[in-house]
Protein backbone atom coordinates (compact mmCIF):
# COMPACT_ATOMS: atom_id res chain seq x y z
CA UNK A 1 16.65 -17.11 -4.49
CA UNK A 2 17.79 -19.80 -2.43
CA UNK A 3 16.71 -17.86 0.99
CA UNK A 4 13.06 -17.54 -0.39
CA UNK A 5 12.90 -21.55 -1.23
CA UNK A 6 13.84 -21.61 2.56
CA UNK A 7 10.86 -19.45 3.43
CA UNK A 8 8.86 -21.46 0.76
CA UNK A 9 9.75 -24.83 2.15
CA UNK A 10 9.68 -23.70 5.90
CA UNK A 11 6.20 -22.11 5.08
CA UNK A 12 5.08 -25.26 3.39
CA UNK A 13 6.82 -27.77 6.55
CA UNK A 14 4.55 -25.32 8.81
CA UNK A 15 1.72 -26.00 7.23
CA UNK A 16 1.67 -29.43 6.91
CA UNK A 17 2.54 -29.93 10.79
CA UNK A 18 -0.71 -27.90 11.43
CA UNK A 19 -2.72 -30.08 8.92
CA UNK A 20 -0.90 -33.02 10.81
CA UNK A 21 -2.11 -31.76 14.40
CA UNK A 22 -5.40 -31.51 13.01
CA UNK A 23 -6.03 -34.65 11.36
CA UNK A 24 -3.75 -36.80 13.83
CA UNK A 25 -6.55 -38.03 16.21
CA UNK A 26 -8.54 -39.14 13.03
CA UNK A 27 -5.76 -40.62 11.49
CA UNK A 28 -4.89 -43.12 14.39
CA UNK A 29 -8.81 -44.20 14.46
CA UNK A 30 -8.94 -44.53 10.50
CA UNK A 31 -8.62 -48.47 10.10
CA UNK A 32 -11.15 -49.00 13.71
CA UNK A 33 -13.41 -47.10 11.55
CA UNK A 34 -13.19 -49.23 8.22
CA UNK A 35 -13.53 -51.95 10.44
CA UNK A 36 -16.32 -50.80 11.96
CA UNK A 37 -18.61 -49.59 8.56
CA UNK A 38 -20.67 -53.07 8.75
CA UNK A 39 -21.73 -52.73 12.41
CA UNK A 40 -24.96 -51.78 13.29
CA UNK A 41 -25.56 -48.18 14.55
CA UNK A 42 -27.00 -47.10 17.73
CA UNK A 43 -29.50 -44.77 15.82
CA UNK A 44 -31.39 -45.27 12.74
CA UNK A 45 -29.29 -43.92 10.01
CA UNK A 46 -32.18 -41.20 7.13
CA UNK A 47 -33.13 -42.36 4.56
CA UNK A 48 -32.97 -40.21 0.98
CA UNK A 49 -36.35 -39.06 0.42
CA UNK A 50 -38.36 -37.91 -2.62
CA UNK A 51 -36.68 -37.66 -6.01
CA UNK A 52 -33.29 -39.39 -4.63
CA UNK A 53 -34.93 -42.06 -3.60
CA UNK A 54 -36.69 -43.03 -7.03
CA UNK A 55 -36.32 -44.75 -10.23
CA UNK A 56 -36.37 -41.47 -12.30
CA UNK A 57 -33.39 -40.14 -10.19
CA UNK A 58 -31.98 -43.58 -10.88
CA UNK A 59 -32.25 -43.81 -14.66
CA UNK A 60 -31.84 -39.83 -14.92
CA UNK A 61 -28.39 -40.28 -13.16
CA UNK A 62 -27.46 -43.34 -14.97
CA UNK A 63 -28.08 -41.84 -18.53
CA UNK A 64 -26.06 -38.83 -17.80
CA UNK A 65 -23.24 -41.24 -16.04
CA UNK A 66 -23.44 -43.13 -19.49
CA UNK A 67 -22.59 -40.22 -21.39
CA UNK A 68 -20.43 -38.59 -18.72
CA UNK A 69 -17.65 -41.90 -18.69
CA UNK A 70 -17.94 -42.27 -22.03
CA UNK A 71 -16.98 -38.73 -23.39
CA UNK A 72 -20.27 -38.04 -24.39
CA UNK A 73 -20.68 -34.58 -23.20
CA UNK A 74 -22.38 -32.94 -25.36
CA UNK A 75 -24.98 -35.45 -24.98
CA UNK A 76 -24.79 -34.81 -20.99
CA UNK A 77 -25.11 -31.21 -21.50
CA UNK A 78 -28.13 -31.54 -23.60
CA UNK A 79 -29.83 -33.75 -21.33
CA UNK A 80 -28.98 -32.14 -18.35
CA UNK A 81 -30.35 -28.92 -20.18
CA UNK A 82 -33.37 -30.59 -21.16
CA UNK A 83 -34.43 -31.98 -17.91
CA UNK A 84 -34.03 -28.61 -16.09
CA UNK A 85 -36.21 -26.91 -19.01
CA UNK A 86 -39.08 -29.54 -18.41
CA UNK A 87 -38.77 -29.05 -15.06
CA UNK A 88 -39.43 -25.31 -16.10
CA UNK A 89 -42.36 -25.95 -18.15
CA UNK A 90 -44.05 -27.25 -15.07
CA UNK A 91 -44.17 -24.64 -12.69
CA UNK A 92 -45.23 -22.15 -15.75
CA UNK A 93 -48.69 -21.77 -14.45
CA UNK A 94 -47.09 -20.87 -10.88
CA UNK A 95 -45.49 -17.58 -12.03
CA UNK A 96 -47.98 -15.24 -9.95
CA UNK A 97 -47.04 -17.01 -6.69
CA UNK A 98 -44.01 -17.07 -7.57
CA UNK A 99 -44.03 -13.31 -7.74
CA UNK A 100 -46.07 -12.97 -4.73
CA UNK A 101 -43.28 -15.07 -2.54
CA UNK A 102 -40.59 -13.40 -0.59
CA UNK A 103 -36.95 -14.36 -0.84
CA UNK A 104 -34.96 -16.14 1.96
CA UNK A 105 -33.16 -13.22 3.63
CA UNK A 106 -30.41 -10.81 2.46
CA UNK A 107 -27.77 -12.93 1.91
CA UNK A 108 -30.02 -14.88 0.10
CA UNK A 109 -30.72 -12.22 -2.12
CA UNK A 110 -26.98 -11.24 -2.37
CA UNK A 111 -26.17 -14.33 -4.04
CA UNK A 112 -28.40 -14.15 -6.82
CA UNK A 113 -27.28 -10.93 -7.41
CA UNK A 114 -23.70 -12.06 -7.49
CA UNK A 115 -25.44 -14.50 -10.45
CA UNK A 116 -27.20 -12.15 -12.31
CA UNK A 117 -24.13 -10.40 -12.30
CA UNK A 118 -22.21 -12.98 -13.85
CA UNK A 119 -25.06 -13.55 -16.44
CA UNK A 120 -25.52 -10.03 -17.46
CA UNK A 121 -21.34 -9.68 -18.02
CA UNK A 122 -21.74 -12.57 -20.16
CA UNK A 123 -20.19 -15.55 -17.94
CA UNK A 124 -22.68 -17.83 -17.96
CA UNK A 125 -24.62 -18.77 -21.47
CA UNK A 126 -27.98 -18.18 -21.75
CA UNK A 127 -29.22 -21.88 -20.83
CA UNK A 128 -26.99 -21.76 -17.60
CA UNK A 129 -29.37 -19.01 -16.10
CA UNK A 130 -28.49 -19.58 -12.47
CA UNK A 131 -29.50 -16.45 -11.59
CA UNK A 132 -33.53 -17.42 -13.06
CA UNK A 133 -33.32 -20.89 -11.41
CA UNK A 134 -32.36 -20.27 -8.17
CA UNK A 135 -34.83 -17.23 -8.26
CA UNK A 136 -37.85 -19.65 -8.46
CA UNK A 137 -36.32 -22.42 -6.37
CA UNK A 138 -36.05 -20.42 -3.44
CA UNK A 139 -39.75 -19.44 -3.97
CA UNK A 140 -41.06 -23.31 -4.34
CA UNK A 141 -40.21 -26.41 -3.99
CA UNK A 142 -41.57 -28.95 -6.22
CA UNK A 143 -38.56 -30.96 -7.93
CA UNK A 144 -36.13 -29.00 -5.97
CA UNK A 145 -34.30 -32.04 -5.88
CA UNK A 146 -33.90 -32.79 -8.88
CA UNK A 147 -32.73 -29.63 -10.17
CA UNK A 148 -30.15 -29.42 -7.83
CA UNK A 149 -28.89 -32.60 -8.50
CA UNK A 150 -29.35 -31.65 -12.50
CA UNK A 151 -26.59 -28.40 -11.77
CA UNK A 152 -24.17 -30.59 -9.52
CA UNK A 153 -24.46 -32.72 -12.80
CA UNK A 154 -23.27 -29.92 -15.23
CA UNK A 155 -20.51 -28.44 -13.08
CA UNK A 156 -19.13 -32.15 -12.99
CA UNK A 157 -19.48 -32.08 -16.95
CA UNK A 158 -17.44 -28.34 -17.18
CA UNK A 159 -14.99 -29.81 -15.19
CA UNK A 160 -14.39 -32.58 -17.64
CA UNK A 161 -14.29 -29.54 -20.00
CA UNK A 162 -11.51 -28.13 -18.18
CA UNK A 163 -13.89 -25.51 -17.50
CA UNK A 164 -13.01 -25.20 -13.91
CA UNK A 165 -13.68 -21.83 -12.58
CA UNK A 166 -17.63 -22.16 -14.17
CA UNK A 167 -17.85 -25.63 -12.58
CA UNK A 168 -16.82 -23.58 -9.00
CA UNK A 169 -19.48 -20.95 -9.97
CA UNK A 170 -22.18 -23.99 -10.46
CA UNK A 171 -21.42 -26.13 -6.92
CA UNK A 172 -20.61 -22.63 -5.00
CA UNK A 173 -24.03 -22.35 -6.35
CA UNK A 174 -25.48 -24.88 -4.69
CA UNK A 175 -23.45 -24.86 -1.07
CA UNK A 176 -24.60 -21.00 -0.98
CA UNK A 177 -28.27 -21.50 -1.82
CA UNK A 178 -29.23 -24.96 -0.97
CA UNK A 179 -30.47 -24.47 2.36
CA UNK A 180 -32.54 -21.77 0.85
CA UNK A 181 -34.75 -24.07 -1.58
CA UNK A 182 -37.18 -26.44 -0.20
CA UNK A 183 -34.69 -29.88 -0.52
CA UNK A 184 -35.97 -32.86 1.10
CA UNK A 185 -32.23 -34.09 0.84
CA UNK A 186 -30.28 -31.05 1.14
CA UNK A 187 -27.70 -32.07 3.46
CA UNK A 188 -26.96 -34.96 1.02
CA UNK A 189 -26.46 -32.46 -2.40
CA UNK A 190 -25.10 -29.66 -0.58
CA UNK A 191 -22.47 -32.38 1.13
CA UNK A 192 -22.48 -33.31 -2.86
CA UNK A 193 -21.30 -30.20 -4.06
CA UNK A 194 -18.53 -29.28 -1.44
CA UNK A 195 -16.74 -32.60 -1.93
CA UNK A 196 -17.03 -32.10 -5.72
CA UNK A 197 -15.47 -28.46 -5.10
CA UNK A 198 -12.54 -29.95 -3.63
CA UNK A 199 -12.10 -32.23 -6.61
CA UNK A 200 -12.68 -29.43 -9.16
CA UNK A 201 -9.95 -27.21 -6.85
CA UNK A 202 -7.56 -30.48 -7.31
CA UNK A 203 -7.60 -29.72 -11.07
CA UNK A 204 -7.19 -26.10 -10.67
CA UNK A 205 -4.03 -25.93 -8.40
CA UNK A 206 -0.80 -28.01 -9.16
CA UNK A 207 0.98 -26.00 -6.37
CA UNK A 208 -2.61 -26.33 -3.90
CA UNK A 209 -1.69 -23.97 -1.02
CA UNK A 210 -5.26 -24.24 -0.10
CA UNK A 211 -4.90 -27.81 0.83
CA UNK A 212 -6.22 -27.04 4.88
CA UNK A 213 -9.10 -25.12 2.75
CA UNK A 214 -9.79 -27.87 0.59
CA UNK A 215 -9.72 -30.36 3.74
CA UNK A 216 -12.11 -28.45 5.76
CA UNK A 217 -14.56 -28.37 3.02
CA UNK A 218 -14.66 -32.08 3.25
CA UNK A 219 -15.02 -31.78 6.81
CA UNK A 220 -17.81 -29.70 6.00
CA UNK A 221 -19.32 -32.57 4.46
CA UNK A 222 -18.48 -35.20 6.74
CA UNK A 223 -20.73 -33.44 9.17
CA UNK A 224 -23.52 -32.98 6.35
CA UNK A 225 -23.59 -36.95 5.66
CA UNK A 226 -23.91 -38.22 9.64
CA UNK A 227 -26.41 -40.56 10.25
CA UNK A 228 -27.59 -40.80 6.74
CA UNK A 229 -27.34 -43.83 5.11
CA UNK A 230 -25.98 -43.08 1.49
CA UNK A 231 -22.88 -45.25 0.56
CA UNK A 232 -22.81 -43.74 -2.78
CA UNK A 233 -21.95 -40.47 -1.26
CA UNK A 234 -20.08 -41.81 1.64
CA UNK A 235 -17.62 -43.52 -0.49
CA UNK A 236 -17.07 -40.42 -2.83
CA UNK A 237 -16.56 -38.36 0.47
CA UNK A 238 -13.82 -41.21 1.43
CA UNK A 239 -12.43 -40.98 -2.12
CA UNK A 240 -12.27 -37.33 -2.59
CA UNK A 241 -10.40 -37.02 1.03
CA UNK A 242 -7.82 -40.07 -0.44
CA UNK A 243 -7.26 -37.07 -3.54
CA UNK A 244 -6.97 -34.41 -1.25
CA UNK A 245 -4.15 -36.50 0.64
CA UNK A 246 -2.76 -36.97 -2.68
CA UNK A 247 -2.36 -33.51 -3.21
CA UNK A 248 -0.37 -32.79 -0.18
CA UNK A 249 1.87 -35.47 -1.17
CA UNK A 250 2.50 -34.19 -4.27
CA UNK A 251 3.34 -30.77 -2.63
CA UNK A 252 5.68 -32.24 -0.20
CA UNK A 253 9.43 -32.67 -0.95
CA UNK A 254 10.60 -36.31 -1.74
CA UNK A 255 13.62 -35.99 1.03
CA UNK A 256 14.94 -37.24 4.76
CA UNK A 257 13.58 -33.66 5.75
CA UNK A 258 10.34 -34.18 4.76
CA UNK A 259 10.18 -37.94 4.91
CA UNK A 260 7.77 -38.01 7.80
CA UNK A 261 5.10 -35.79 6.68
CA UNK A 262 5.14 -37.69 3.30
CA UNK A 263 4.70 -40.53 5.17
CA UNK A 264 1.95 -39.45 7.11
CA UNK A 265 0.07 -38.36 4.02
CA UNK A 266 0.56 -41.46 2.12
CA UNK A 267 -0.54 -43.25 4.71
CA UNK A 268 -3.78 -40.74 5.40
CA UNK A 269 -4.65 -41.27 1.61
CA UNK A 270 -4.14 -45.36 1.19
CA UNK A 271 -6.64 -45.67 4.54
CA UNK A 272 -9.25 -43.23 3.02
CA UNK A 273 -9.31 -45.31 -0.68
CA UNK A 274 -9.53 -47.92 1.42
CA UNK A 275 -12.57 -46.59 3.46
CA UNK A 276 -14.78 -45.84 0.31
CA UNK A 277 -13.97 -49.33 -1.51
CA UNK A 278 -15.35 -50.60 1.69
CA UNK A 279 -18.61 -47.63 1.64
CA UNK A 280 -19.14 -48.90 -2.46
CA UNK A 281 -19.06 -52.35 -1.55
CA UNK A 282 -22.21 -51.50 0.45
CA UNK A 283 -24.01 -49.96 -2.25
CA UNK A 284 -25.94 -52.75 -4.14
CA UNK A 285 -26.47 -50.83 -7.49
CA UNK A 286 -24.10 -52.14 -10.54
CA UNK A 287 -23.07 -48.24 -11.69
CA UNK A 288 -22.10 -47.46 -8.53
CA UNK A 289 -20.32 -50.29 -8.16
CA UNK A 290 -18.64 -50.35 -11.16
CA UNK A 291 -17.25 -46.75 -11.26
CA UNK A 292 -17.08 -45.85 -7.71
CA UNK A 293 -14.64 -49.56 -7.14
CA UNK A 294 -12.75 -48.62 -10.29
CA UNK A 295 -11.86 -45.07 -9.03
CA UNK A 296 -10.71 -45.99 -5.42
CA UNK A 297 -9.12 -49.12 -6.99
CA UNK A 298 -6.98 -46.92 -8.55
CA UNK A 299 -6.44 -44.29 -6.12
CA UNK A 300 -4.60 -47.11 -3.62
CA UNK A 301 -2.51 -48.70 -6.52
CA UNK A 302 -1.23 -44.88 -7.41
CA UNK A 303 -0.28 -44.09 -3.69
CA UNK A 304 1.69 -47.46 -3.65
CA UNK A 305 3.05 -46.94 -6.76
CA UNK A 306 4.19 -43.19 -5.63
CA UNK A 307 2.46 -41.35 -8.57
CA UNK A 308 0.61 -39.17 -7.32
CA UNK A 309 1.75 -36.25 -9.68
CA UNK A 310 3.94 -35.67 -12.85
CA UNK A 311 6.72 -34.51 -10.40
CA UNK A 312 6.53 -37.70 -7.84
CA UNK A 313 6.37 -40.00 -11.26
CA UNK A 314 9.83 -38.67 -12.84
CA UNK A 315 11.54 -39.40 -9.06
CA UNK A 316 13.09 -42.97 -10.37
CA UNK A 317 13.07 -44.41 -6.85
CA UNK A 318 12.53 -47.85 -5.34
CA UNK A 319 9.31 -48.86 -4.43
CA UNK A 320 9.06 -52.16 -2.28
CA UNK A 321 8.17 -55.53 -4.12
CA UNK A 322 5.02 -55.47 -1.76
CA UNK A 323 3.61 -52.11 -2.65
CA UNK A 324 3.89 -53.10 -6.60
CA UNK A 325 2.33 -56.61 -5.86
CA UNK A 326 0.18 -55.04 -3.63
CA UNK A 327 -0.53 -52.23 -6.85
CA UNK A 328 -0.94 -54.86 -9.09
CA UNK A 329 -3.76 -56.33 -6.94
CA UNK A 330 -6.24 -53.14 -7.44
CA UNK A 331 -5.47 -52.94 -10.97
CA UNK A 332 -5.70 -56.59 -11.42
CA UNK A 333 -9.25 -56.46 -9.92
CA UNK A 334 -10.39 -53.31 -11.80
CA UNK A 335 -9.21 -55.13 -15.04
CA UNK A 336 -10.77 -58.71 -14.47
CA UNK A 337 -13.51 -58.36 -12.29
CA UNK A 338 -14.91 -54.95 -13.23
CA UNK A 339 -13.24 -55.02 -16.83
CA UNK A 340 -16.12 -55.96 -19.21
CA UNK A 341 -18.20 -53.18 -17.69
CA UNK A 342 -15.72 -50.56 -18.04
CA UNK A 343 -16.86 -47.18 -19.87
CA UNK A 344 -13.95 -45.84 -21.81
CA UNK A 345 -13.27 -42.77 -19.38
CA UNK A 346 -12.67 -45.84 -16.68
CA UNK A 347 -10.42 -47.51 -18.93
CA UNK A 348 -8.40 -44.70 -20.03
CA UNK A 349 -7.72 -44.24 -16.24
CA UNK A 350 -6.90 -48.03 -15.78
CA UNK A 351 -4.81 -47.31 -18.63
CA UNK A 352 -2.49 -44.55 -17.05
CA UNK A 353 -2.27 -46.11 -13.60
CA UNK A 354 -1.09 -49.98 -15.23
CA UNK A 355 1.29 -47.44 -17.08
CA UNK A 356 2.89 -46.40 -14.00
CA UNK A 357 2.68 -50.18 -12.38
CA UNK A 358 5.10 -50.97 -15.43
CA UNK A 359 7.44 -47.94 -15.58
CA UNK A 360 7.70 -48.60 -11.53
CA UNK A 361 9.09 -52.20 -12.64
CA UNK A 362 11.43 -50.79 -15.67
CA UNK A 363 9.33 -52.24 -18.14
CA UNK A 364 9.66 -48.83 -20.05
CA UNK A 365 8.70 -49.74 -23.80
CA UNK A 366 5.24 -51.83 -22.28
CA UNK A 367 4.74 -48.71 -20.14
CA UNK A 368 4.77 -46.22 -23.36
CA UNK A 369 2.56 -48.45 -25.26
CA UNK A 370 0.06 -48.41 -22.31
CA UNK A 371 0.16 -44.94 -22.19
CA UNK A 372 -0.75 -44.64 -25.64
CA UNK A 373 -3.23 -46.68 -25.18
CA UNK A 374 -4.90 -44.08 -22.66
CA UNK A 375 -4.44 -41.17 -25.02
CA UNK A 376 -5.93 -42.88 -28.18
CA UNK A 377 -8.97 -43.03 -25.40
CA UNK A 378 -8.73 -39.33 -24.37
CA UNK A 379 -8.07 -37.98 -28.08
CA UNK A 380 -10.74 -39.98 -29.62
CA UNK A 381 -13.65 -39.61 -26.94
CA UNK A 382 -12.79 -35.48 -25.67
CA UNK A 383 -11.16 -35.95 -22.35
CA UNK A 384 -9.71 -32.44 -22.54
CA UNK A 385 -7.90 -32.57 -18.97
CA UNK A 386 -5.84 -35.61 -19.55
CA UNK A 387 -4.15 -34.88 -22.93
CA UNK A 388 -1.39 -32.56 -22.48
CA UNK A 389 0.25 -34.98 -19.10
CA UNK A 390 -0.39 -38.38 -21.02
CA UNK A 391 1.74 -36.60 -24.18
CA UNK A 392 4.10 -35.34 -21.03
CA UNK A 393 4.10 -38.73 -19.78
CA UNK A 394 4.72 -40.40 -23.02
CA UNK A 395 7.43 -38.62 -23.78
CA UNK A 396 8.78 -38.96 -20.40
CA UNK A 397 8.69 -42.62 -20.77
CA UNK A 398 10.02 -42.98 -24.64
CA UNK A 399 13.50 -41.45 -23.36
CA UNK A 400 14.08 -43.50 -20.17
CA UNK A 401 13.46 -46.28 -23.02
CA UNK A 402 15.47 -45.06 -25.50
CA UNK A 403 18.21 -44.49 -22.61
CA UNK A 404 18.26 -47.83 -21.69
CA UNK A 405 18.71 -48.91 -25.59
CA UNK A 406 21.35 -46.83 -25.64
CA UNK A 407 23.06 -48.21 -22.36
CA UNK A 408 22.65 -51.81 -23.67
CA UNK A 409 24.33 -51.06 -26.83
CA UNK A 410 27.00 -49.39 -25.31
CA UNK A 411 27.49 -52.72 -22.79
CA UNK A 412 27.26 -55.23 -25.51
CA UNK A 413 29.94 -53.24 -27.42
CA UNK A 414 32.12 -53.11 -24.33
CA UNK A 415 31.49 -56.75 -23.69
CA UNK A 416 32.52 -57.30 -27.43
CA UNK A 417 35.64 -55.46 -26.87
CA UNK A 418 36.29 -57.25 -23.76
CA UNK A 419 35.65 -60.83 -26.11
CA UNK A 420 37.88 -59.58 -28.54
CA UNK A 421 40.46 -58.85 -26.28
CA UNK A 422 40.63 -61.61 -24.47
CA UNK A 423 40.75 -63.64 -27.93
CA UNK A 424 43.98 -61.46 -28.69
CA UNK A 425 45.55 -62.62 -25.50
CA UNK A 426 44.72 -66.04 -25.49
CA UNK A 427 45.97 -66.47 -29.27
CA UNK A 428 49.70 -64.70 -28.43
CA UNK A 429 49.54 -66.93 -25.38
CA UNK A 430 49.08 -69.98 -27.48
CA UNK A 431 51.85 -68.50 -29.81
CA UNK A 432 54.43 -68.29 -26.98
CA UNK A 433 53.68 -71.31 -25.59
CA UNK A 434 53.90 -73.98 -28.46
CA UNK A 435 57.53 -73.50 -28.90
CA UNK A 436 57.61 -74.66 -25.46
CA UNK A 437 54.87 -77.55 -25.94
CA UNK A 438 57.34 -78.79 -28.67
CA UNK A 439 59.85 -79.59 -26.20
């Protein structure tokens, strides 16, 4: 057993130097590049087109957003089902072209048959026909856009489900076929999609051994986004690299051996939250604002606070009175600035992380009843994925407290003891000594 942790762990260390090599030269130039976000650049940056560029994108994406933070997701479902039927409707009268039209290529073809497959075997329902979508979007492209947009859109809603392996199926989905439909954005949503795989692949692995996987899909997107100017996207690239980082701290051991690969991911993550509050601040719309500062907010206060999983947040260790300050900041500025605009899925979060601020400074009973706070949220308003680690964490947190009770009884009973004794001893004392006093 204990030679196959050493494999394990010399497996893992090997890993991590490779991710290490490969990251190095873009760790070193991380802060010249959040410095330089505001300066002008040498070419002109593209502009979204079509659909993303218009007020019915805008209020589309905003509704579903609304329902989305809120726990509404049977609402989202319906409306995302809804638009993509209309959508539908539309190109009814185009069915003979459609027929007419070849396909894209073999591996084109492949693909859908991989999702008419999946249909016909039952793993999709019957109004998440991928396999009938993508047949007529790689035929024609009218509202393209939008459609593609409308299925990132549900396989962000499965994974709020916990449905994670149909959420891959939907943005695989896209990243296979996108370049196949006529998008007049698709290096935006396709970019879309593979940084939202690597958040749905966050969910799916505690252990992630994929992490250089999961990394070079955001690479992927990196190049996908250059030279067009979309901060939105931008700063979920930034924040989705900060939760990949946090992932291979969570997988790395909390020791002197390991110390400087921890180190180097914690630092990798802080820099990238930092990078995409600095991409949202450039986005002048209020939702993006609002959600995208409140997430990266607190993505920096957990890697200062060092709870970055359930693992790192049982290691009771000392964490500098600058990183909690410093933690206390984010929160402070998610809570007051952003607060009264907070939809409940944001404050659950905010919730959780202030939870952590306080068990960090031994407050444990304030950092129980914060935790509860979060899962009245979750339990009342369906966020599936967060209810079995707040009940983990609220447990976790009612025994340090109880603990400490315990350990201040004891002392005060000691120090009564102690009081008591000393009392004994100075009363014989007196005894002895007044016979002498008399004298």
């Amino acid at each position: 057993m204990s030679a196959k942790q050493d494999r394990d762990d010399n497996q893992m260390q090997l890993s991590l130097n490779e991710t290490q090599e490969c990251e190095e030269a873009k760790t070193q130039n991380l802060s010249a590049e959040s410095l330089a976000i505001d300066v002008e650049p040498s070419m002109p940056l593209i502009e979204k087109q079509g659909y993303l560029n218009g007020p019915q994108c805008e209020q589309t994406m905003e509704q579903l957003e609304l329902f989305q933070d809120n726990g509404k997701f049977d609402q989202h479902k319906r409306l995302v089902t809804l638009q993509l039927k209309r959508c539908e409707n539309r190109k009814i009268t185009n069915m003979a072209l459609r027929r007419e039209t070849k396909l894209h290529g073999a591996q084109c073809e492949q693909v859908l048959k991989q999702l008419e497959v999946l249909q016909i075997k039952g793993k999709l329902d019957e109004n998440e026909n991928l396999f009938s979508l993508y047949s007529r979007l790689c035929r024609e492209g009218e509202n393209a856009d939008m459609e593609i947009s409308l299925i990132i859109e549900q396989a962000v809603s499965f994974m709020y489900h916990k449905e994670f392996k149909k959420s891959k199926v939907f943005l695989t989905s896209v990243i296979q076929l996108g370049n196949y439909c006529q998008l007049r954005n698709a290096a935006i949503l396709i970019a879309r999609a593979r940084f939202l795989l690597v958040e749905n692949n966050t969910h799916m692995y505690e252990r992630d051994k994929k992490i250089q996987a999961l990394l070079k899909c955001l690479e992927h997107s990196e190049d996908l986004l250059k030279h067009h100017n979309s901060p939105e996207d931008w700063a979920e690239l930034c924040y989705n690299y900060g939760l990949a980082w946090l992932a291979v701290m969570s997988t790395i051991p909390d020791d002197d051996r390991s110390a400087q690969a921890r180190k180097h991911a914690r630092e990798n993550a802080r820099c990238y939250f930092e990078r995409a509050i600095a991409f949202c601040k450039k986005d002048p719309r209020l939702r993006v604002q609002v959600k995208k500062l409140t997430y990266c907010n607190l993505g920096a206060a957990a890697v200062l606070l060092d709870c970055t999983s359930t693992a790192a947040r049982t290691e009771q260790k000392h964490i500098t009175p600058e990183d909690i300050k410093d933690a206390q900041g984010h929160l402070d500025f998610v809570e007051r600035v952003l607060g009264d605009c907070l939809p409940l899925g944001s404050r659950m979060h905010l919730f959780k992380t202030r939870s952590d601020q306080y068990y960090r400074q031994g407050f444990y009973l304030l950092a129980k009843e914060t935790a509860e706070n979060a899962l009245h949220i979750a339990t009342s308003n369906g966020f599936k994925t967060e209810l079995v680690t707040l009940q983990e964490r609220i447990d976790f947190l009612n025994r340090l407290y109880e603990e400490k009770i315990r350990l201040t009884t004891d002392n005060d009973a000691d120090n009564s003891y102690s009081d008591n004794d000393a009392s004994s001893e100075a009363s014989g004392s007196e005894t002895t000594a007044k016979p002498v006093s008399s004298l």
